[in-house]
PDB file of N, CA and C in Angstrom:
ATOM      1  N   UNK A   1      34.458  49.046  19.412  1.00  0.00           N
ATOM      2  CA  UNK A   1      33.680  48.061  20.155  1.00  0.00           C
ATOM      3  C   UNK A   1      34.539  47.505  21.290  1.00  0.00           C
ATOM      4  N   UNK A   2      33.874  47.524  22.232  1.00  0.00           N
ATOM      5  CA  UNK A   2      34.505  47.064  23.443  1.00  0.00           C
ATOM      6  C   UNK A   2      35.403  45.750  23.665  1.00  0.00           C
ATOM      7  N   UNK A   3      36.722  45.320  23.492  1.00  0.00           N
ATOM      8  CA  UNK A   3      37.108  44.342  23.758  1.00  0.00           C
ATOM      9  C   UNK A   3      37.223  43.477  22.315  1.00  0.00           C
ATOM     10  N   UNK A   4      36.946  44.371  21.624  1.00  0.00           N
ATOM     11  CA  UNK A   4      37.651  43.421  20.033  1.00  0.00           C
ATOM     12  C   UNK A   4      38.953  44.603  19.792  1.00  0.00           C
ATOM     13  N   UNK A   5      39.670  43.890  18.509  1.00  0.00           N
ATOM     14  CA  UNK A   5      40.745  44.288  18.576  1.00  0.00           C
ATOM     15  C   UNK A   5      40.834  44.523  16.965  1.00  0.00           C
ATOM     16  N   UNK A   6      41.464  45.922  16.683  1.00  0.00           N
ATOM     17  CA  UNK A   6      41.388  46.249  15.292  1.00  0.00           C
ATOM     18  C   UNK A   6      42.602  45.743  14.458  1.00  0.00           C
ATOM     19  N   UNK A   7      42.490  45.012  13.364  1.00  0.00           N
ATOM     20  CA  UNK A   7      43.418  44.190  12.875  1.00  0.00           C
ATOM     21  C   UNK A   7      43.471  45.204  11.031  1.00  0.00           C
ATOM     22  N   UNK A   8      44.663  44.762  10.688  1.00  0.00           N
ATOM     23  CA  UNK A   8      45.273  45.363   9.443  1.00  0.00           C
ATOM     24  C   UNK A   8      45.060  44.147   8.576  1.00  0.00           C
ATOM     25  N   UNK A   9      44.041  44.477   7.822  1.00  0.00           N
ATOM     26  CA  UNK A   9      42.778  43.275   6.594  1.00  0.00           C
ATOM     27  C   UNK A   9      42.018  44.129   5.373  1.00  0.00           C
ATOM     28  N   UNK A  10      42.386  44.095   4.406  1.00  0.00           N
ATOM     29  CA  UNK A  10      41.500  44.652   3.697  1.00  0.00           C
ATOM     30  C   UNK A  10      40.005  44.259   3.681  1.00  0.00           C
ATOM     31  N   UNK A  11      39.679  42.934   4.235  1.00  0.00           N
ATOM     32  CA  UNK A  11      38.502  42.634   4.857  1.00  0.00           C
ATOM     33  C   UNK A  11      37.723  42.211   5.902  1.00  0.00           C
ATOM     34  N   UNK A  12      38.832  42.700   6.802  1.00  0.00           N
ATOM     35  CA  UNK A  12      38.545  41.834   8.290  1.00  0.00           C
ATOM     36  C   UNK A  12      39.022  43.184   8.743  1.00  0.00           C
ATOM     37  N   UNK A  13      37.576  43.894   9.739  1.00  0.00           N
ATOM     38  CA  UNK A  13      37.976  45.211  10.633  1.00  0.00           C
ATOM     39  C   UNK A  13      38.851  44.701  11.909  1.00  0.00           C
ATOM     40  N   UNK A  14      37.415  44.011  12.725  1.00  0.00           N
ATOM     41  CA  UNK A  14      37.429  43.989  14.028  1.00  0.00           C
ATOM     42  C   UNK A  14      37.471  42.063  14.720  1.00  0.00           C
ATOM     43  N   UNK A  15      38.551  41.602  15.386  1.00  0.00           N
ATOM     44  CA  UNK A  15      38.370  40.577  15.571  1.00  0.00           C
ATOM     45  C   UNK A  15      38.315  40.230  17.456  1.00  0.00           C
ATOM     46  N   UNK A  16      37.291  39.749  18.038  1.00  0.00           N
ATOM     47  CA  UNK A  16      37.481  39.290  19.343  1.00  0.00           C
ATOM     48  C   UNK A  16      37.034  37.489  19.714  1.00  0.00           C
ATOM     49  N   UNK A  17      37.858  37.395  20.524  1.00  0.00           N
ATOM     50  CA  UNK A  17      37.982  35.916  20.944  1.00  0.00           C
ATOM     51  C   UNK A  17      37.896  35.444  22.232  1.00  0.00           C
ATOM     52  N   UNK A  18      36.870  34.425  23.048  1.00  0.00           N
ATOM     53  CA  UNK A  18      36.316  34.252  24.010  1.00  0.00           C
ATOM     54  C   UNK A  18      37.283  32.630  24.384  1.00  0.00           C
ATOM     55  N   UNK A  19      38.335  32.777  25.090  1.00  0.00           N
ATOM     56  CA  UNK A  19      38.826  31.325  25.178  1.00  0.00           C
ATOM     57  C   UNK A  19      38.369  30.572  26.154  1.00  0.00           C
ATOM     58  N   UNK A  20      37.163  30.622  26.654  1.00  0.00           N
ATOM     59  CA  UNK A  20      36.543  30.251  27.448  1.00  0.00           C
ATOM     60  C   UNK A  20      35.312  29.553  26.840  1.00  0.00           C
ATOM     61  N   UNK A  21      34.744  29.955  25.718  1.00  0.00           N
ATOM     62  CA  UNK A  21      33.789  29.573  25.027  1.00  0.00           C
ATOM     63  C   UNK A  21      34.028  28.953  23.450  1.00  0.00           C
ATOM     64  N   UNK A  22      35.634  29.639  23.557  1.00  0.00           N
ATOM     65  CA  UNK A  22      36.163  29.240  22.240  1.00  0.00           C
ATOM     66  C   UNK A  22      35.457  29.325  20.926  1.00  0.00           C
ATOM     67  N   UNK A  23      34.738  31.220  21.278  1.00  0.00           N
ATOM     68  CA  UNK A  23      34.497  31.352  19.914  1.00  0.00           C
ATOM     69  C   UNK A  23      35.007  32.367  19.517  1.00  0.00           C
ATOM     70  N   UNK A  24      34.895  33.101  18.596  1.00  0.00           N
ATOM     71  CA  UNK A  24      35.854  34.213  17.478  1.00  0.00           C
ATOM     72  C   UNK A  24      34.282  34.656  17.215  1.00  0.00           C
ATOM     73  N   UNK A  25      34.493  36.204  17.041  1.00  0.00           N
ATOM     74  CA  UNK A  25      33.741  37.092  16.390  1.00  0.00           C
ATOM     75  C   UNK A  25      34.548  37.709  15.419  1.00  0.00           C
ATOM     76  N   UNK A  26      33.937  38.030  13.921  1.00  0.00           N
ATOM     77  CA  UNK A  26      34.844  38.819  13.536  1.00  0.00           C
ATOM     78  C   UNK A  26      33.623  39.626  12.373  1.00  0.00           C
ATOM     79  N   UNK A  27      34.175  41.062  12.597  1.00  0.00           N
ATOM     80  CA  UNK A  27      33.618  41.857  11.920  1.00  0.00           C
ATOM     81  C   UNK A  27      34.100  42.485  10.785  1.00  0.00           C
ATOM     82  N   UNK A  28      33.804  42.081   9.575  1.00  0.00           N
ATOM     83  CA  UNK A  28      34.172  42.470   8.337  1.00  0.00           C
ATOM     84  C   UNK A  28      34.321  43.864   7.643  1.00  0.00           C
ATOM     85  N   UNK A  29      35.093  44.277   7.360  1.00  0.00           N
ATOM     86  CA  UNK A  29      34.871  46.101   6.695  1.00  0.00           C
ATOM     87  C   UNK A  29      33.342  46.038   6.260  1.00  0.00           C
ATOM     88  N   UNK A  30      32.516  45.375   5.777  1.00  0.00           N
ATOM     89  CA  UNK A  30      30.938  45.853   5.235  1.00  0.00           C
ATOM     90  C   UNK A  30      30.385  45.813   6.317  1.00  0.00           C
ATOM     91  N   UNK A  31      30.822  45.312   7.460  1.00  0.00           N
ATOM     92  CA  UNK A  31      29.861  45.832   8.371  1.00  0.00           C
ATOM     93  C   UNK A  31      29.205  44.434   8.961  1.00  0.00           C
ATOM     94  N   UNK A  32      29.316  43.471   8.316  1.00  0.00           N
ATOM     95  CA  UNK A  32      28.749  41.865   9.045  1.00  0.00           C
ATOM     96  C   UNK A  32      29.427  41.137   9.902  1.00  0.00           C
ATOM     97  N   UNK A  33      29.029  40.792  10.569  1.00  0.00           N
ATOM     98  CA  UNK A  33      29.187  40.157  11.857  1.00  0.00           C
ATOM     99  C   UNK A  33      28.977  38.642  11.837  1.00  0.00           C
ATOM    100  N   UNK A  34      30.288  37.741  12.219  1.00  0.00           N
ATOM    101  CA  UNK A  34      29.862  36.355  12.356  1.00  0.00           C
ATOM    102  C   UNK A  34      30.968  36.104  13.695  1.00  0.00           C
ATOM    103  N   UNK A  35      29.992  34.859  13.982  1.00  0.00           N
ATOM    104  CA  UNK A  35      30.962  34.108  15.299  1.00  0.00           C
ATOM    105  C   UNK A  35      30.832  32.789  15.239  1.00  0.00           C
ATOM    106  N   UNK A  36      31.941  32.436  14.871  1.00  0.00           N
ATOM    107  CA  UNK A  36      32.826  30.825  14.933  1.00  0.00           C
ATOM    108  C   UNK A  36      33.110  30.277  15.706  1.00  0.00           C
ATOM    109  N   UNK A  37      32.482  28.981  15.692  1.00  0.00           N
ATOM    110  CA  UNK A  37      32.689  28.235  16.542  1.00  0.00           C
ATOM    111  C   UNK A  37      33.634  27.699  16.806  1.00  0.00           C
ATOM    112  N   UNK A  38      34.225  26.878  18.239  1.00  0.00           N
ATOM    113  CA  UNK A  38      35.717  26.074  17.821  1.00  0.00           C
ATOM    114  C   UNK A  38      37.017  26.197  17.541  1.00  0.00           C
ATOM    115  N   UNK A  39      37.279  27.751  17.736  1.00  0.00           N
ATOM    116  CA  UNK A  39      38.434  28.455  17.668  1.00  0.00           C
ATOM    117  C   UNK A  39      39.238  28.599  19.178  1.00  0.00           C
ATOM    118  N   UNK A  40      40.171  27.512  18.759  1.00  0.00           N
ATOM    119  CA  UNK A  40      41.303  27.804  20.243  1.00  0.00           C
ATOM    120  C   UNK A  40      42.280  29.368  20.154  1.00  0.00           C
ATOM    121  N   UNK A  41      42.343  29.296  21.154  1.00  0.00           N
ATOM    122  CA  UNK A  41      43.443  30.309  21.621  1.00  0.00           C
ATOM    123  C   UNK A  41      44.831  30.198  20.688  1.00  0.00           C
ATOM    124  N   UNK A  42      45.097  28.533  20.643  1.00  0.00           N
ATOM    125  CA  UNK A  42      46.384  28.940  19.664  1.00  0.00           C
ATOM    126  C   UNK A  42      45.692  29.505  17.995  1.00  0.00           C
ATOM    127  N   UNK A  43      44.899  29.064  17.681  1.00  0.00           N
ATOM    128  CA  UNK A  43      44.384  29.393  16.800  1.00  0.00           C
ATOM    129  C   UNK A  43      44.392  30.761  16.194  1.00  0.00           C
ATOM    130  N   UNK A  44      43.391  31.243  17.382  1.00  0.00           N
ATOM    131  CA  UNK A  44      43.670  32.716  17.517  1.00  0.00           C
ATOM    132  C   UNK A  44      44.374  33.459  17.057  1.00  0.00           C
ATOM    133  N   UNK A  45      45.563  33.336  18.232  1.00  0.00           N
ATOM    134  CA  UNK A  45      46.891  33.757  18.138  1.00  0.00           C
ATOM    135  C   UNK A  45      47.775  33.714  16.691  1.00  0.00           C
ATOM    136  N   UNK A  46      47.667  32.377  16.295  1.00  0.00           N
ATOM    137  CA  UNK A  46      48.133  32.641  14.886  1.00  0.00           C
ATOM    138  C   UNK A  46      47.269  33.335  13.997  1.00  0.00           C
ATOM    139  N   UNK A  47      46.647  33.599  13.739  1.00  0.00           N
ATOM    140  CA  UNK A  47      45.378  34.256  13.162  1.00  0.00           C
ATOM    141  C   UNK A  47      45.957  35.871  13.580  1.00  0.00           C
ATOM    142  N   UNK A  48      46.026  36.154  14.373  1.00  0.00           N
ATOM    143  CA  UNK A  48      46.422  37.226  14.887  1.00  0.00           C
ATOM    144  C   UNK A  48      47.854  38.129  14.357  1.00  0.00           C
ATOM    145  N   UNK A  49      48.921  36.943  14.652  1.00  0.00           N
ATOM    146  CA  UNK A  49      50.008  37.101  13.542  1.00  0.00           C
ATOM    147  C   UNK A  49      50.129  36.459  12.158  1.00  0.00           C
ATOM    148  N   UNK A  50      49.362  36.356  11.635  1.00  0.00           N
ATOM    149  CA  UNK A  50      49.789  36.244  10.285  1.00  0.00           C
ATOM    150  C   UNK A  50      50.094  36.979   9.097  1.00  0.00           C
ATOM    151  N   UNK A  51      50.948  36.607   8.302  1.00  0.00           N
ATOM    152  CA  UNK A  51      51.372  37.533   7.139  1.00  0.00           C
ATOM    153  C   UNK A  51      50.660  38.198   6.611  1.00  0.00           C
ATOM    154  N   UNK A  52      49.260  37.285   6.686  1.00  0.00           N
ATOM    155  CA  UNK A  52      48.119  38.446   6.052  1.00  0.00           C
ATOM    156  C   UNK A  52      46.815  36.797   6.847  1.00  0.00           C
ATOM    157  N   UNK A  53      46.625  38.443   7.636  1.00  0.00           N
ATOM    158  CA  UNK A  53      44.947  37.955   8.207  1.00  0.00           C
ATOM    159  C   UNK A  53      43.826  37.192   7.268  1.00  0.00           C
ATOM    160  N   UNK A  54      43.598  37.800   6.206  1.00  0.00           N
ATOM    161  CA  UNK A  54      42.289  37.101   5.465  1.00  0.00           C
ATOM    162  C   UNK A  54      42.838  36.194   4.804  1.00  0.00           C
ATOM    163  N   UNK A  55      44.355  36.298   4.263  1.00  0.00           N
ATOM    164  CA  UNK A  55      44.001  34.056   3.858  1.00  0.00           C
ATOM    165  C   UNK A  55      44.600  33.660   4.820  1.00  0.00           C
ATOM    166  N   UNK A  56      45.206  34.153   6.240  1.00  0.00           N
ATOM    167  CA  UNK A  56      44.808  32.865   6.867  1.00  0.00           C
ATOM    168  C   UNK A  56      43.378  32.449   7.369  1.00  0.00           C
ATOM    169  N   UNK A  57      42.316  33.719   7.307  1.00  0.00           N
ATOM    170  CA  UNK A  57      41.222  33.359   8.084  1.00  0.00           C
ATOM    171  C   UNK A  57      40.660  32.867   7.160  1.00  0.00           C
ATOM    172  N   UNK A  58      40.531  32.618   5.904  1.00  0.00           N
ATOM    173  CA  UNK A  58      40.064  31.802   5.120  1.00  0.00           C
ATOM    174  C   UNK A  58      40.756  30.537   4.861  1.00  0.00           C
ATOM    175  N   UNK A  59      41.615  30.186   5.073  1.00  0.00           N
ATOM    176  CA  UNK A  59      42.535  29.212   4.728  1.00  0.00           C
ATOM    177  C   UNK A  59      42.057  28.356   6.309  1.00  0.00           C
ATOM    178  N   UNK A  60      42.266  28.494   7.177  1.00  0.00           N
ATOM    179  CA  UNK A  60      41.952  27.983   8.665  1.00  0.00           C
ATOM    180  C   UNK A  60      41.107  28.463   9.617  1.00  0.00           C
ATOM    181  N   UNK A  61      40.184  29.109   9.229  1.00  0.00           N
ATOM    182  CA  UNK A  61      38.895  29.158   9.878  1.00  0.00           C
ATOM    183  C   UNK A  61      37.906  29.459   8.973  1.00  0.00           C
ATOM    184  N   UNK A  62      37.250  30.019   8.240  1.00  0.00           N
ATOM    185  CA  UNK A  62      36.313  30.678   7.609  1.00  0.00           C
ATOM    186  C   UNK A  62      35.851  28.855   6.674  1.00  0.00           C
ATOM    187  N   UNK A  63      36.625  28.080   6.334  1.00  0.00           N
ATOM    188  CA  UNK A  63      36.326  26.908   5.839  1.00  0.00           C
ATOM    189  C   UNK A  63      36.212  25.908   6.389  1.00  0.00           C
ATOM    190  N   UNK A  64      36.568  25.539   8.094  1.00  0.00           N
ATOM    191  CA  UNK A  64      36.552  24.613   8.620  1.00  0.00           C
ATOM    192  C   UNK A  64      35.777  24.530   9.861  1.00  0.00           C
ATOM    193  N   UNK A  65      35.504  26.092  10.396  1.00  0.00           N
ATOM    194  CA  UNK A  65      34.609  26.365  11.354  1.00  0.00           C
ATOM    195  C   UNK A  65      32.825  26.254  11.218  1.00  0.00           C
ATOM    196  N   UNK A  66      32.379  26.155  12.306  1.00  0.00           N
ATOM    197  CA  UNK A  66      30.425  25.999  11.795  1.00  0.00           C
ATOM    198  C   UNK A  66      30.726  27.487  12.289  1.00  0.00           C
ATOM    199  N   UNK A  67      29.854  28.694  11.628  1.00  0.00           N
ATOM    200  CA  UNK A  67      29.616  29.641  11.908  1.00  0.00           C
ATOM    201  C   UNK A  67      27.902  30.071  11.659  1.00  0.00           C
ATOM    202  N   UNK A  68      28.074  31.384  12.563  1.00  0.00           N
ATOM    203  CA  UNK A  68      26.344  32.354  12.521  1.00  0.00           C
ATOM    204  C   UNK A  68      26.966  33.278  12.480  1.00  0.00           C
ATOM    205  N   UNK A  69      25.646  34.095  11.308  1.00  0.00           N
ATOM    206  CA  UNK A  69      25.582  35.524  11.222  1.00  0.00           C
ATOM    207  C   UNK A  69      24.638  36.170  12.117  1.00  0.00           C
ATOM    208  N   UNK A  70      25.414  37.365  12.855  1.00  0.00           N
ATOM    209  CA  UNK A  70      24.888  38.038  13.526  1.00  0.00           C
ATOM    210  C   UNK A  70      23.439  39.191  12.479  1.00  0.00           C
ATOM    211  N   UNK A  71      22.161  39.020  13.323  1.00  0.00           N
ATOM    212  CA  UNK A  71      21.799  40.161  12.389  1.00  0.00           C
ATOM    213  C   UNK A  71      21.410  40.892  13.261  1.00  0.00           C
ATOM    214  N   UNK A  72      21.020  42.391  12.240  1.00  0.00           N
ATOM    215  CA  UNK A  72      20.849  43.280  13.015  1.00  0.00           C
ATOM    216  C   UNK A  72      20.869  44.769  12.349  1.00  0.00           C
TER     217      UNK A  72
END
C-alpha cells in the first residue's frame, strides 16, 4: 500500500501516519483497518522504534486514542 510502512509485529502489518492531520492508520495481519486519532509525530516515531511494536501500540495508543474501523 502506498505510503504505509511495513513494520516487524506479530500483529501489526502495515502502519502510516499523517502529521498534518495527526492521524495513524494501522493495518493488522487479519486484514482490519483502523485510524487513530491524535497521534503526534513524536508519538509515532516512538511507536516506530520500539522494542516491540504491539505493546507499545497497545500500551500508548490503542487505549488512549478515539479510533474508527475502516470497512470494506
Amino acid at each position: 500500500m502506498l505510503g504505509f510502512t511495513q513494520v516487524e509485529s506479530s500483529n501489526i502489518d502495515l502502519l502510516k501516519h499523517d502529521s498534518d492531520t495527526m492521524e495513524l492508520i494501522v493495518v493488522f495481519k487479519s486484514g482490519a483497518m483502523y485510524k487513530y486519532s491524535d497521534v503526534s509525530s513524536r508519538e509515532y516515531e516512538a511507536l516506530l522504534h520500539a522494542d516491540s511494536i504491539g505493546s507499545h501500540f497497545n500500551r500508548h495508543i490503542k487505549t488512549g486514542k478515539s479510533f474508527e474501523k475502516f470497512e470494506g
